[in-house]
N, C-alpha and C. Protein backbone atom coordinates (compact mmCIF):
# COMPACT_ATOMS: atom_id res chain seq x y z
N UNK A 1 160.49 53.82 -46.57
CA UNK A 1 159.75 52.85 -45.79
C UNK A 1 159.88 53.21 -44.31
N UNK A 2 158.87 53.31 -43.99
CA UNK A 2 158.61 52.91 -42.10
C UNK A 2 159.36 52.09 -40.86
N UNK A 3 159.50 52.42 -40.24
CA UNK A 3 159.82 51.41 -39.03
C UNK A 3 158.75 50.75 -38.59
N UNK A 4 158.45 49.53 -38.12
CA UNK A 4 157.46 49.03 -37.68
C UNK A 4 157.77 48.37 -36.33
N UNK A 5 156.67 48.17 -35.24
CA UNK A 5 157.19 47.98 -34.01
C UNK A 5 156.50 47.14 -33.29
N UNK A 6 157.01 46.31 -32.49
CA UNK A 6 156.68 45.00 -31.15
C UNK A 6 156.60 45.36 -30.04
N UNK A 7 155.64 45.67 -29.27
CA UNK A 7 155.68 46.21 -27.60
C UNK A 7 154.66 44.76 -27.31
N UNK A 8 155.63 43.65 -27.23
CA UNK A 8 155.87 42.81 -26.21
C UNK A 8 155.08 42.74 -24.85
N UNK A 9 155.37 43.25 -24.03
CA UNK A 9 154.84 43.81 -22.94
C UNK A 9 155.46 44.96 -22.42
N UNK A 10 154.39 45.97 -23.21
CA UNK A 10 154.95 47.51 -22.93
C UNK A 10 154.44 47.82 -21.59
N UNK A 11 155.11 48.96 -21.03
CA UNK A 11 154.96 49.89 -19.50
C UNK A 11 153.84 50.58 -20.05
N UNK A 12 153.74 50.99 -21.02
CA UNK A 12 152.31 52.29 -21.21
C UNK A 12 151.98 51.88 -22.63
N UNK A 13 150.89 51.98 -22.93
CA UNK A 13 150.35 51.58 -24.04
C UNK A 13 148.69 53.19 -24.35
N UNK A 14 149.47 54.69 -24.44
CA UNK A 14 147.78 55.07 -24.21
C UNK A 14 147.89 56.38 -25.35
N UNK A 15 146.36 56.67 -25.41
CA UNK A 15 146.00 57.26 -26.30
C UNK A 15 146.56 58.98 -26.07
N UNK A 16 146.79 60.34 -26.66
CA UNK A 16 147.18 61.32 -26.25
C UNK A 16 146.80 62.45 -27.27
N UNK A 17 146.37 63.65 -27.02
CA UNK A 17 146.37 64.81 -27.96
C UNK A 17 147.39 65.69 -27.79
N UNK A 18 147.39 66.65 -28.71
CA UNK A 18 148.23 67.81 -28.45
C UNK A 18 147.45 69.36 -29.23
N UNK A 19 147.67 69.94 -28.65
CA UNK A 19 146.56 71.30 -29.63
C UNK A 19 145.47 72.19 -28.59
N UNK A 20 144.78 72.98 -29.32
CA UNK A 20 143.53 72.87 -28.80
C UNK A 20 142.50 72.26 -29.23
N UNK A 21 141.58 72.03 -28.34
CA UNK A 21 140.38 71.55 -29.41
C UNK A 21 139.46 71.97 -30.41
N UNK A 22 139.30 71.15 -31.14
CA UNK A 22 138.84 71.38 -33.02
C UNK A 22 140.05 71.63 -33.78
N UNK A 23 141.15 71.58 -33.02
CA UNK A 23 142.57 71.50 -33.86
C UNK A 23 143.56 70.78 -33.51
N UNK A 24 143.34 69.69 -32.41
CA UNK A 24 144.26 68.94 -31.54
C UNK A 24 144.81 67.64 -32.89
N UNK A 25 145.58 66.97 -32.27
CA UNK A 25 146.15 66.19 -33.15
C UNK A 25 146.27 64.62 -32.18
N UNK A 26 145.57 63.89 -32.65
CA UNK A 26 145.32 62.52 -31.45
C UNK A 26 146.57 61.62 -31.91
N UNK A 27 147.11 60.99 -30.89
CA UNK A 27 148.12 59.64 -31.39
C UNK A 27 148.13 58.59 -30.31
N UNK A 28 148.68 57.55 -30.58
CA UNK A 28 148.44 56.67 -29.76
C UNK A 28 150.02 56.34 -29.64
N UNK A 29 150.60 56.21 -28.18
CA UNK A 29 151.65 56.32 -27.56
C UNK A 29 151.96 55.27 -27.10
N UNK A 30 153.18 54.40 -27.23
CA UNK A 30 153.58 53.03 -26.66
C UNK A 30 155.20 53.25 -25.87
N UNK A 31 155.34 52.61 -24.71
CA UNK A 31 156.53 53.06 -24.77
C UNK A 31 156.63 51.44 -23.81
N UNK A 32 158.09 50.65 -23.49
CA UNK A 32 158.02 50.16 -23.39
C UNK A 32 160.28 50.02 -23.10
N UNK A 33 160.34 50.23 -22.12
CA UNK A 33 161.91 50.62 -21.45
C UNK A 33 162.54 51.76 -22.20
N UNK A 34 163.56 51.48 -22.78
CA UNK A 34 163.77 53.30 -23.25
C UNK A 34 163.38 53.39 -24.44
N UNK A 35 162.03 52.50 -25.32
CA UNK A 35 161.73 52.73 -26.56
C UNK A 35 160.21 53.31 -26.50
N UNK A 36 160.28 54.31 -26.80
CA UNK A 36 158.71 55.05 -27.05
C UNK A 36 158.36 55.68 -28.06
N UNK A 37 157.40 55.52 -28.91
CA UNK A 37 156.96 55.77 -30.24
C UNK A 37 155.69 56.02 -30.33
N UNK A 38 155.19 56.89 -30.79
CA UNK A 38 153.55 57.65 -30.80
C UNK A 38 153.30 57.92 -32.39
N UNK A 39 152.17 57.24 -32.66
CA UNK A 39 151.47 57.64 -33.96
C UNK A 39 150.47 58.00 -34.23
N UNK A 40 150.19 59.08 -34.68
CA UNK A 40 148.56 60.09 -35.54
C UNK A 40 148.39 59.04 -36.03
N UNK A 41 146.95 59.24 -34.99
CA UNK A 41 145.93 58.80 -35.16
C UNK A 41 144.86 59.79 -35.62
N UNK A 42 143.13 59.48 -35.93
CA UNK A 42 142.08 60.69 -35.90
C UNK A 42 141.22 60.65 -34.68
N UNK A 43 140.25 61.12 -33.79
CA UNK A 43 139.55 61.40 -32.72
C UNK A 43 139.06 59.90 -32.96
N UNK A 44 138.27 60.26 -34.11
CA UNK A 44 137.10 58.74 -34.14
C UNK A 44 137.77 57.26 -34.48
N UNK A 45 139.02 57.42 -34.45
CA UNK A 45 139.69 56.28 -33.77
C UNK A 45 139.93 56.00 -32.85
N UNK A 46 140.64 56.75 -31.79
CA UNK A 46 140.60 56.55 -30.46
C UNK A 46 139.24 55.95 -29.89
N UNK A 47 137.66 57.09 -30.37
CA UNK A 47 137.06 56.72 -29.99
C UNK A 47 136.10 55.22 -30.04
N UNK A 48 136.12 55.01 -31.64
CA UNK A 48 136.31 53.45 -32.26
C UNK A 48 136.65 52.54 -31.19
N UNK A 49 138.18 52.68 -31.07
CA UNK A 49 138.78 51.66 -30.41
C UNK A 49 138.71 51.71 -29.17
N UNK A 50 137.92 52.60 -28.14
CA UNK A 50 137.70 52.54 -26.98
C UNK A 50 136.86 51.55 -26.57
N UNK A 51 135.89 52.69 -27.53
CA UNK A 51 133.92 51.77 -27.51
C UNK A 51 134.69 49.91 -27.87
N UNK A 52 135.42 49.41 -28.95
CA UNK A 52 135.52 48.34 -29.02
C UNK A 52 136.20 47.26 -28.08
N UNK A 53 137.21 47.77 -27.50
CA UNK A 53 137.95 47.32 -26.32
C UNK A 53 137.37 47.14 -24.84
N UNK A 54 136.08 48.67 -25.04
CA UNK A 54 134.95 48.09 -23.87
C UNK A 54 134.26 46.67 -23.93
N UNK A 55 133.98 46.54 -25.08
CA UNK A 55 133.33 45.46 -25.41
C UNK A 55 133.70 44.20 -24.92
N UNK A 56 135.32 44.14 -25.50
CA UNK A 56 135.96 42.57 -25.40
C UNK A 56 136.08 42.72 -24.16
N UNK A 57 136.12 43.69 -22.96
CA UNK A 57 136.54 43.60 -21.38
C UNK A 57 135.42 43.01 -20.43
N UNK A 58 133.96 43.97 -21.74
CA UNK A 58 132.74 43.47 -20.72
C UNK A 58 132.51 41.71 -21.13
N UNK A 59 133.31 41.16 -21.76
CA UNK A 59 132.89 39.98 -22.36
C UNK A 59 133.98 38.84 -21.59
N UNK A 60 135.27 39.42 -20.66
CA UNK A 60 135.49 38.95 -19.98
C UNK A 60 135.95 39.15 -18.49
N UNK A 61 136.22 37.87 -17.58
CA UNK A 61 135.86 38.32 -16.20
C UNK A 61 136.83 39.94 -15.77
N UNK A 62 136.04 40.28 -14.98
CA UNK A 62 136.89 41.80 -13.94
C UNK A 62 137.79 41.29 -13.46
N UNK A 63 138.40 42.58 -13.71
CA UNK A 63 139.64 42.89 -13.05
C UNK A 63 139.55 43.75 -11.74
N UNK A 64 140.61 43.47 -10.76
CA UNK A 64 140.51 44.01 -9.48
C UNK A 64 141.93 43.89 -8.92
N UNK A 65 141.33 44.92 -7.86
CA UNK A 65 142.86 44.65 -6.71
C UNK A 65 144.43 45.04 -7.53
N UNK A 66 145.52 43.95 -7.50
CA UNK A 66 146.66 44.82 -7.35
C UNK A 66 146.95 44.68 -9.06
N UNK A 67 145.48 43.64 -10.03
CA UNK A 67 146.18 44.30 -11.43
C UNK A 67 145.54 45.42 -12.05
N UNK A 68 144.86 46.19 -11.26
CA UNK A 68 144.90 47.42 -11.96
C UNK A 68 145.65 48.26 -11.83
N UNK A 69 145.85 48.66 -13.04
CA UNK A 69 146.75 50.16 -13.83
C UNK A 69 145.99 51.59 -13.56
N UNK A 70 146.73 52.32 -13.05
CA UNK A 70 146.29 53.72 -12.94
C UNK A 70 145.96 53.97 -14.36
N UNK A 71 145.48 54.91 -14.99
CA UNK A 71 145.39 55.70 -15.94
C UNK A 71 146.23 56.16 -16.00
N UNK A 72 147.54 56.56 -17.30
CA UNK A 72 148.86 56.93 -17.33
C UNK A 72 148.95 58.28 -18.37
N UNK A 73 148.77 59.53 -18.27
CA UNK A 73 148.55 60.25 -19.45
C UNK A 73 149.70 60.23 -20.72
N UNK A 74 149.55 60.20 -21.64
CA UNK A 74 150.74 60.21 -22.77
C UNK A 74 151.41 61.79 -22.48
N UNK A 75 152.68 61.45 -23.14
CA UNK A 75 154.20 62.84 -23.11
C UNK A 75 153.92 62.84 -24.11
N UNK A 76 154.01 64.56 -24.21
CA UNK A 76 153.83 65.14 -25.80
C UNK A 76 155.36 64.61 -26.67
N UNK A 77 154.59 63.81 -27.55
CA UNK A 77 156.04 63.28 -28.73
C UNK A 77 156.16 64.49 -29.48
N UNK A 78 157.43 64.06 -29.13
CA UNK A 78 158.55 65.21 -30.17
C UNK A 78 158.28 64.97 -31.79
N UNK A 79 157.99 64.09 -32.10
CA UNK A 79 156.96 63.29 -33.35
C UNK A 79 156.81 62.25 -33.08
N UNK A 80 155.97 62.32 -34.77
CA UNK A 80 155.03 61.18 -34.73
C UNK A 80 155.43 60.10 -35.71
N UNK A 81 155.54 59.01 -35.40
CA UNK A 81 156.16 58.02 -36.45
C UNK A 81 155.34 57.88 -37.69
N UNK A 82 154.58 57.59 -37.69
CA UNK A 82 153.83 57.72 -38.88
C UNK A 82 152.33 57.41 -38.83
N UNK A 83 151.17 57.76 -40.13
CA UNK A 83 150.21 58.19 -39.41
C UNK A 83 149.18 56.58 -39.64
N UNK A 84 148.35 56.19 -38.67
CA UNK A 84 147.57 55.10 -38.59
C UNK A 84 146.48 55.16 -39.45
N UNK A 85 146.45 54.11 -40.39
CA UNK A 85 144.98 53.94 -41.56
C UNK A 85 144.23 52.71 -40.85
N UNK A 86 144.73 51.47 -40.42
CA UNK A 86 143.78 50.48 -40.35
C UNK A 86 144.10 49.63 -38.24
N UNK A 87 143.61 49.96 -37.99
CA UNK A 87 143.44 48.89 -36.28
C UNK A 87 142.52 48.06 -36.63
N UNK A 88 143.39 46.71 -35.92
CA UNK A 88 142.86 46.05 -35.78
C UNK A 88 143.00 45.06 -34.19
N UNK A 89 142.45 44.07 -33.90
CA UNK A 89 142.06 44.06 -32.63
C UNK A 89 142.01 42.60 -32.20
N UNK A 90 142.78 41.31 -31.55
CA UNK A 90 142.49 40.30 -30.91
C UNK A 90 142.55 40.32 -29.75
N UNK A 91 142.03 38.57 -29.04
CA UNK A 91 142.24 38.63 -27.62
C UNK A 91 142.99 37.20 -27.93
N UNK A 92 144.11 37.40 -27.01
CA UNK A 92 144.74 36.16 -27.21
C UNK A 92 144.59 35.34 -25.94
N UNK A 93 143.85 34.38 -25.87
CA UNK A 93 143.32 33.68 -24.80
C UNK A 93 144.42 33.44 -23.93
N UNK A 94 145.55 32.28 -24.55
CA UNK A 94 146.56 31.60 -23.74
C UNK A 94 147.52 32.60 -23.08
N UNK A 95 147.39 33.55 -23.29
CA UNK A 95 148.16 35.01 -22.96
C UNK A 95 147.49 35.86 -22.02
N UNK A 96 146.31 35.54 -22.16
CA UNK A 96 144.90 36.70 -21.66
C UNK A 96 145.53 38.32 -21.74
N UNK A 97 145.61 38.30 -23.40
CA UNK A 97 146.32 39.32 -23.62
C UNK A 97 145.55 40.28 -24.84
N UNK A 98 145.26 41.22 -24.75
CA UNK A 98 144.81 41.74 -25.99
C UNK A 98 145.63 42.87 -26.83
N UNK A 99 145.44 42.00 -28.32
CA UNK A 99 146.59 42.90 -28.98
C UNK A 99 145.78 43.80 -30.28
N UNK A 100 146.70 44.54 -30.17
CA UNK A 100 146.29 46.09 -31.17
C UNK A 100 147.05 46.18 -31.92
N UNK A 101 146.47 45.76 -33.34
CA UNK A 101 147.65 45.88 -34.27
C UNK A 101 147.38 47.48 -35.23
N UNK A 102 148.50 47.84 -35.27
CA UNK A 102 147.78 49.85 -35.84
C UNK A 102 148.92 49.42 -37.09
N UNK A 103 148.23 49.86 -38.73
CA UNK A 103 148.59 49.77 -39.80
C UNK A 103 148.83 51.24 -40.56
N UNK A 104 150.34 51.03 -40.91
CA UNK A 104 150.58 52.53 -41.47
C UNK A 104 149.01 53.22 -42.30
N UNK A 105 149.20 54.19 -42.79
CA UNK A 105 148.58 54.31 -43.86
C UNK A 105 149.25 54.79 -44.80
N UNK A 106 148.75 54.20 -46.28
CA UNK A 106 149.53 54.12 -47.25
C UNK A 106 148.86 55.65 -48.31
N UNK A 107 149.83 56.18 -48.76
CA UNK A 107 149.71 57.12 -49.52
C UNK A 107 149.59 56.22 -51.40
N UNK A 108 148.25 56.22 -52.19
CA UNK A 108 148.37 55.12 -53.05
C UNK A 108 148.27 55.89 -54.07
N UNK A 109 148.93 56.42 -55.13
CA UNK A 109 149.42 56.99 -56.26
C UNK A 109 148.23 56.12 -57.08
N UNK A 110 147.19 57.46 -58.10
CA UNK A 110 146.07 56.95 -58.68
C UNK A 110 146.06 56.34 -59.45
N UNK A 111 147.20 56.37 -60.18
CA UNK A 111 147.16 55.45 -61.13
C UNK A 111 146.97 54.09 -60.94
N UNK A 112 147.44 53.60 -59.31
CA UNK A 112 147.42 52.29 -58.79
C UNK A 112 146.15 52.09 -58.10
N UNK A 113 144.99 52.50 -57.68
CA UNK A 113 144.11 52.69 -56.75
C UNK A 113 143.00 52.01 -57.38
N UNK A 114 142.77 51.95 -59.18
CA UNK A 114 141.92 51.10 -59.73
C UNK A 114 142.63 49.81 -60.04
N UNK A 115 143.72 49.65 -60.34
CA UNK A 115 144.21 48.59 -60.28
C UNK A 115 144.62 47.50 -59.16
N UNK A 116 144.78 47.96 -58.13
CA UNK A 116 144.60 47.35 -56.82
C UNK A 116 143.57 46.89 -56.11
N UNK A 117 143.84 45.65 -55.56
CA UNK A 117 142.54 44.97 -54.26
C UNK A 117 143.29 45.86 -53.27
N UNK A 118 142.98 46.66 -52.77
CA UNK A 118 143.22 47.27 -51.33
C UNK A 118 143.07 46.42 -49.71
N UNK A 119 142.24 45.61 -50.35
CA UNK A 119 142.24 44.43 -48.95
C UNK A 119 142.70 43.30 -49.35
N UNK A 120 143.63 43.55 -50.43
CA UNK A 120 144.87 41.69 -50.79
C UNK A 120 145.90 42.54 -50.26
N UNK A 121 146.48 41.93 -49.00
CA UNK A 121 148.01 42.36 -48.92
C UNK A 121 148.61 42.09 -49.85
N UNK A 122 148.89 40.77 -50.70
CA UNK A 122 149.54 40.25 -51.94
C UNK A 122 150.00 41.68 -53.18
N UNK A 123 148.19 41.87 -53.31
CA UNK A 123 148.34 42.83 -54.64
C UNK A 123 149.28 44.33 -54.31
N UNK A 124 149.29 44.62 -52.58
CA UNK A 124 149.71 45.83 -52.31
C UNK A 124 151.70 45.31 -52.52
N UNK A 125 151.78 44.72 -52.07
CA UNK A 125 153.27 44.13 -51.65
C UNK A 125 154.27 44.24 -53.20
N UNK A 126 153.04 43.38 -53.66
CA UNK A 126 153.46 43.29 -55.45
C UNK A 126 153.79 44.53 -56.34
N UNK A 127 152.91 45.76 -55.54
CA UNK A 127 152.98 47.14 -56.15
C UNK A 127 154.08 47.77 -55.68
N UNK A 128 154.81 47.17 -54.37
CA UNK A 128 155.93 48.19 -53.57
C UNK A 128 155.41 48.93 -52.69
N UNK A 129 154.19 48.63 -52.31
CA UNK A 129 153.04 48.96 -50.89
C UNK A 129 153.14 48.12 -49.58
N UNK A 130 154.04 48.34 -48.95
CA UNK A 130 154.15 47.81 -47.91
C UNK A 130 154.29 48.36 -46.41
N UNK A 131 152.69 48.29 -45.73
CA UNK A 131 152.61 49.26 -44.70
C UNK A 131 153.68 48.89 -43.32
N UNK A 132 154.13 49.76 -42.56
CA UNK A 132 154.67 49.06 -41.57
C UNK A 132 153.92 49.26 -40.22
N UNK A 133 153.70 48.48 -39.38
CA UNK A 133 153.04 47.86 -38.51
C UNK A 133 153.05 48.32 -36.79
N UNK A 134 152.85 48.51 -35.98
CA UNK A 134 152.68 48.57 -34.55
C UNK A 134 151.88 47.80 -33.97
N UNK A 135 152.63 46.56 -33.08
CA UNK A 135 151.39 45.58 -32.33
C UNK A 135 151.78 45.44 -30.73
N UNK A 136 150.96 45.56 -29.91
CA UNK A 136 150.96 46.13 -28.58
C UNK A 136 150.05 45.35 -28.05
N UNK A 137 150.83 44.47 -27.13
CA UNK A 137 150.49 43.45 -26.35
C UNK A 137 150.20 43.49 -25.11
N UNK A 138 148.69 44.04 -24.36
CA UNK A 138 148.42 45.00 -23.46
C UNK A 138 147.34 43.48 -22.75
N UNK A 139 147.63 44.01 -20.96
CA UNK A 139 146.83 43.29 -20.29
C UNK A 139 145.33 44.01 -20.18
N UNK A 140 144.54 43.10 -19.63
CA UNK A 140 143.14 44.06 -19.52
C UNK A 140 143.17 45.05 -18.92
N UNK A 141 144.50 45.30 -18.23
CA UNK A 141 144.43 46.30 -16.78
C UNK A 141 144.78 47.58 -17.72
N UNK A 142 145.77 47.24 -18.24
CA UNK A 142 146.24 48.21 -19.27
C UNK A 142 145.34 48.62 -20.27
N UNK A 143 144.56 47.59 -20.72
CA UNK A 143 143.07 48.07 -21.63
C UNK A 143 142.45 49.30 -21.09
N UNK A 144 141.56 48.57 -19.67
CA UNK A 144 141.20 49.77 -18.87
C UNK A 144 141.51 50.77 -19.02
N UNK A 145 143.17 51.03 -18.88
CA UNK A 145 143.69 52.60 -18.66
C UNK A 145 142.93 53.19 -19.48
N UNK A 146 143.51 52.47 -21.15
CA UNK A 146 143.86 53.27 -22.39
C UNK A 146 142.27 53.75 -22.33
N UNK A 147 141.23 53.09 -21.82
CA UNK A 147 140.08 52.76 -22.42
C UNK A 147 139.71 54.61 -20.84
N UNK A 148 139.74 54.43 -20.54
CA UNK A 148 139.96 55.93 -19.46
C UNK A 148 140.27 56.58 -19.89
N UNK A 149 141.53 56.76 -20.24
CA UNK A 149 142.07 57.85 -20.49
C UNK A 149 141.75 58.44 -22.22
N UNK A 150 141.15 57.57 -23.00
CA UNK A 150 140.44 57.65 -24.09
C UNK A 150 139.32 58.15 -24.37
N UNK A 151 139.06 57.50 -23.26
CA UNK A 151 137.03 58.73 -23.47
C UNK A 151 137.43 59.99 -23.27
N UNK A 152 138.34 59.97 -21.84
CA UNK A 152 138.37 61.23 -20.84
C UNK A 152 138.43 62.38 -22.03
N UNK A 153 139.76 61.97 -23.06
CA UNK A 153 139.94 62.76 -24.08
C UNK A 153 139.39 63.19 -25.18
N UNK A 154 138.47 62.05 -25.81
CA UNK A 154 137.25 62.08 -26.63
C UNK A 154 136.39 63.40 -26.59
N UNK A 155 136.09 63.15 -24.89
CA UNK A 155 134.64 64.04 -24.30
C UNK A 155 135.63 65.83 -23.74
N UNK A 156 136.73 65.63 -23.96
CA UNK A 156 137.28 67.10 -23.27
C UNK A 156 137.08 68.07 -24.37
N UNK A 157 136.96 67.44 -26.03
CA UNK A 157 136.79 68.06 -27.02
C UNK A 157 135.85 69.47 -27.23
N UNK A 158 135.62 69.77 -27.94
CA UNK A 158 134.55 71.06 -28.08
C UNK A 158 133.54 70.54 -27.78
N UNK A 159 132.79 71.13 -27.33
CA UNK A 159 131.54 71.09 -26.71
C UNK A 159 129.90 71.25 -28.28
N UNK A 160 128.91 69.98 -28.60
CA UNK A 160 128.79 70.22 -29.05
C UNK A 160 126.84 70.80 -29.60
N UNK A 161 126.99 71.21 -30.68
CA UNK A 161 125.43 72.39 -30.66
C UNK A 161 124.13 71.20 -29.96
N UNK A 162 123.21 71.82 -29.27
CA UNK A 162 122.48 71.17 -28.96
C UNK A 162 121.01 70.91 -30.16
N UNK A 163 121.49 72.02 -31.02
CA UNK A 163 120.49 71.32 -31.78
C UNK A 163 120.77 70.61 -33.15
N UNK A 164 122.40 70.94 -33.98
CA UNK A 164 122.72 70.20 -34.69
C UNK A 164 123.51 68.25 -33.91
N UNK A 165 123.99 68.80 -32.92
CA UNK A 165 125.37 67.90 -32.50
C UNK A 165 126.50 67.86 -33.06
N UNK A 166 126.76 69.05 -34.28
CA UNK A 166 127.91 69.49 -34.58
C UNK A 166 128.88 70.06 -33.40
N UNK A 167 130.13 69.94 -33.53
CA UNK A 167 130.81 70.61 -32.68
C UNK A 167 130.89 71.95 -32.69
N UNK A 168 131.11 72.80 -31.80
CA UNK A 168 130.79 74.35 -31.59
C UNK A 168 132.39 75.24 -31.23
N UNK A 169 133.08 75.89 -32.46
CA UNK A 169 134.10 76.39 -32.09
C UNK A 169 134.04 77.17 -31.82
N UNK A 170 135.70 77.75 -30.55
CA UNK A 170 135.42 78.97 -29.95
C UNK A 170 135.31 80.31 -30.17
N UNK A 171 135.26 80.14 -32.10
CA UNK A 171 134.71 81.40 -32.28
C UNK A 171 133.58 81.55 -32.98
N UNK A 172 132.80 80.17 -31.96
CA UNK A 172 130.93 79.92 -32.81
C UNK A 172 130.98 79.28 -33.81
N UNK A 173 129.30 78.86 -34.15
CA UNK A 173 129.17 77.89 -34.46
C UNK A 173 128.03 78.36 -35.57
N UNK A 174 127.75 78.25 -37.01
CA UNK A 174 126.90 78.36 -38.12
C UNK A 174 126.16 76.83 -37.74
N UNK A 175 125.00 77.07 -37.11
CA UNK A 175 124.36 75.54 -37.73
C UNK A 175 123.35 75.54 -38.29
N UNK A 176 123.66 74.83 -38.85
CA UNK A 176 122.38 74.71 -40.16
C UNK A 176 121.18 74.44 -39.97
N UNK A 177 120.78 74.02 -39.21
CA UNK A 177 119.06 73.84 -38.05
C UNK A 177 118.99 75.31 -38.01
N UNK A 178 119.45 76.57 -38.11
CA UNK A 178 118.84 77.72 -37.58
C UNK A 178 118.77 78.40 -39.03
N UNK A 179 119.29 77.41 -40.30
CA UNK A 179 118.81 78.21 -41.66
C UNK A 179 117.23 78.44 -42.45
């Protein structure tokens, strides 16, 4: 079983790769006094949860002046705690806080996979499926960052074909528009 984790009100809350690109490895990095923990994630999560976090920011008032957060880049983790299957996402009004809850992902042995509701926590718990958790209790300022420093990383990726929109590796690209 997993460790699962509370960042309260963490110091950094941001997204990070490591690699080159078309082979990088994305995680999302929390650290929060001397406890810091980073978990694999995939690209189109980061990018998911960017695009979605834009959303809830444009939906409430700006931020300015002394609560904004620089953009903070993530430290390459020495590892990765374990790897993220399900985010999910509130705004907690009385807090004006928005939290990110990131859900292990579960490795589900087939024999169990027809027999299981995959969206009853109950039925998973009952099987000895019990994911462990990361929830990160981030101000909008801190949204911002992650939400910066998230695209920035998204878009640094391979560059991609202009006539498929497949991505184009650096040792070329087969696209199938030219078959």
């Amino acid at each position: 079983m997993s460790e699962s984790f509370e960042f309260v009100e963490p110091d950094v809350v941001v997204p990070g790769a490591v690699g080159e690109p078309g082979r990088r490895t994305f995680f999302l990095q929390a650290r929060q006094g001397a406890v810091t923990a980073s978990f694999k994630v995939e690209k189109q999560q980061v990018a998911a949860l960017c695009e979605y976090l834009g959303g809830i920011l444009a939906d409430l008032p700006p931020i300015g002046g002394p609560d904004l957060a620089p953009p903070v880049p993530a430290l390459e983790p020495d590892s990765l705690t374990w790897v993220v299957g399900r985010l999910a996402v509130a705004y907690e009004e009385a807090d004006d806080r928005i939290v990110v809850v990131a859900e292990e992902f579960l490795e589900i042995a087939d024999d169990d996979l027809e027999a299981l509701d995959l969206d009853d926590p109950a039925t998973l718990l009952a099987a000895g499926y019990d994911p462990s958790t990361a929830r990160f209790s981030l101000t909008r300022a801190q949204v911002a960052a992650f939400i910066a420093v998230g695209e920035d990383l998204v878009r640094s990726g391979r560059p991609p074909c202009r006539l498929c929109g497949q991505p184009i590796d650096p040792e070329g690209h087969a696209c199938p528009r030219l078959n």
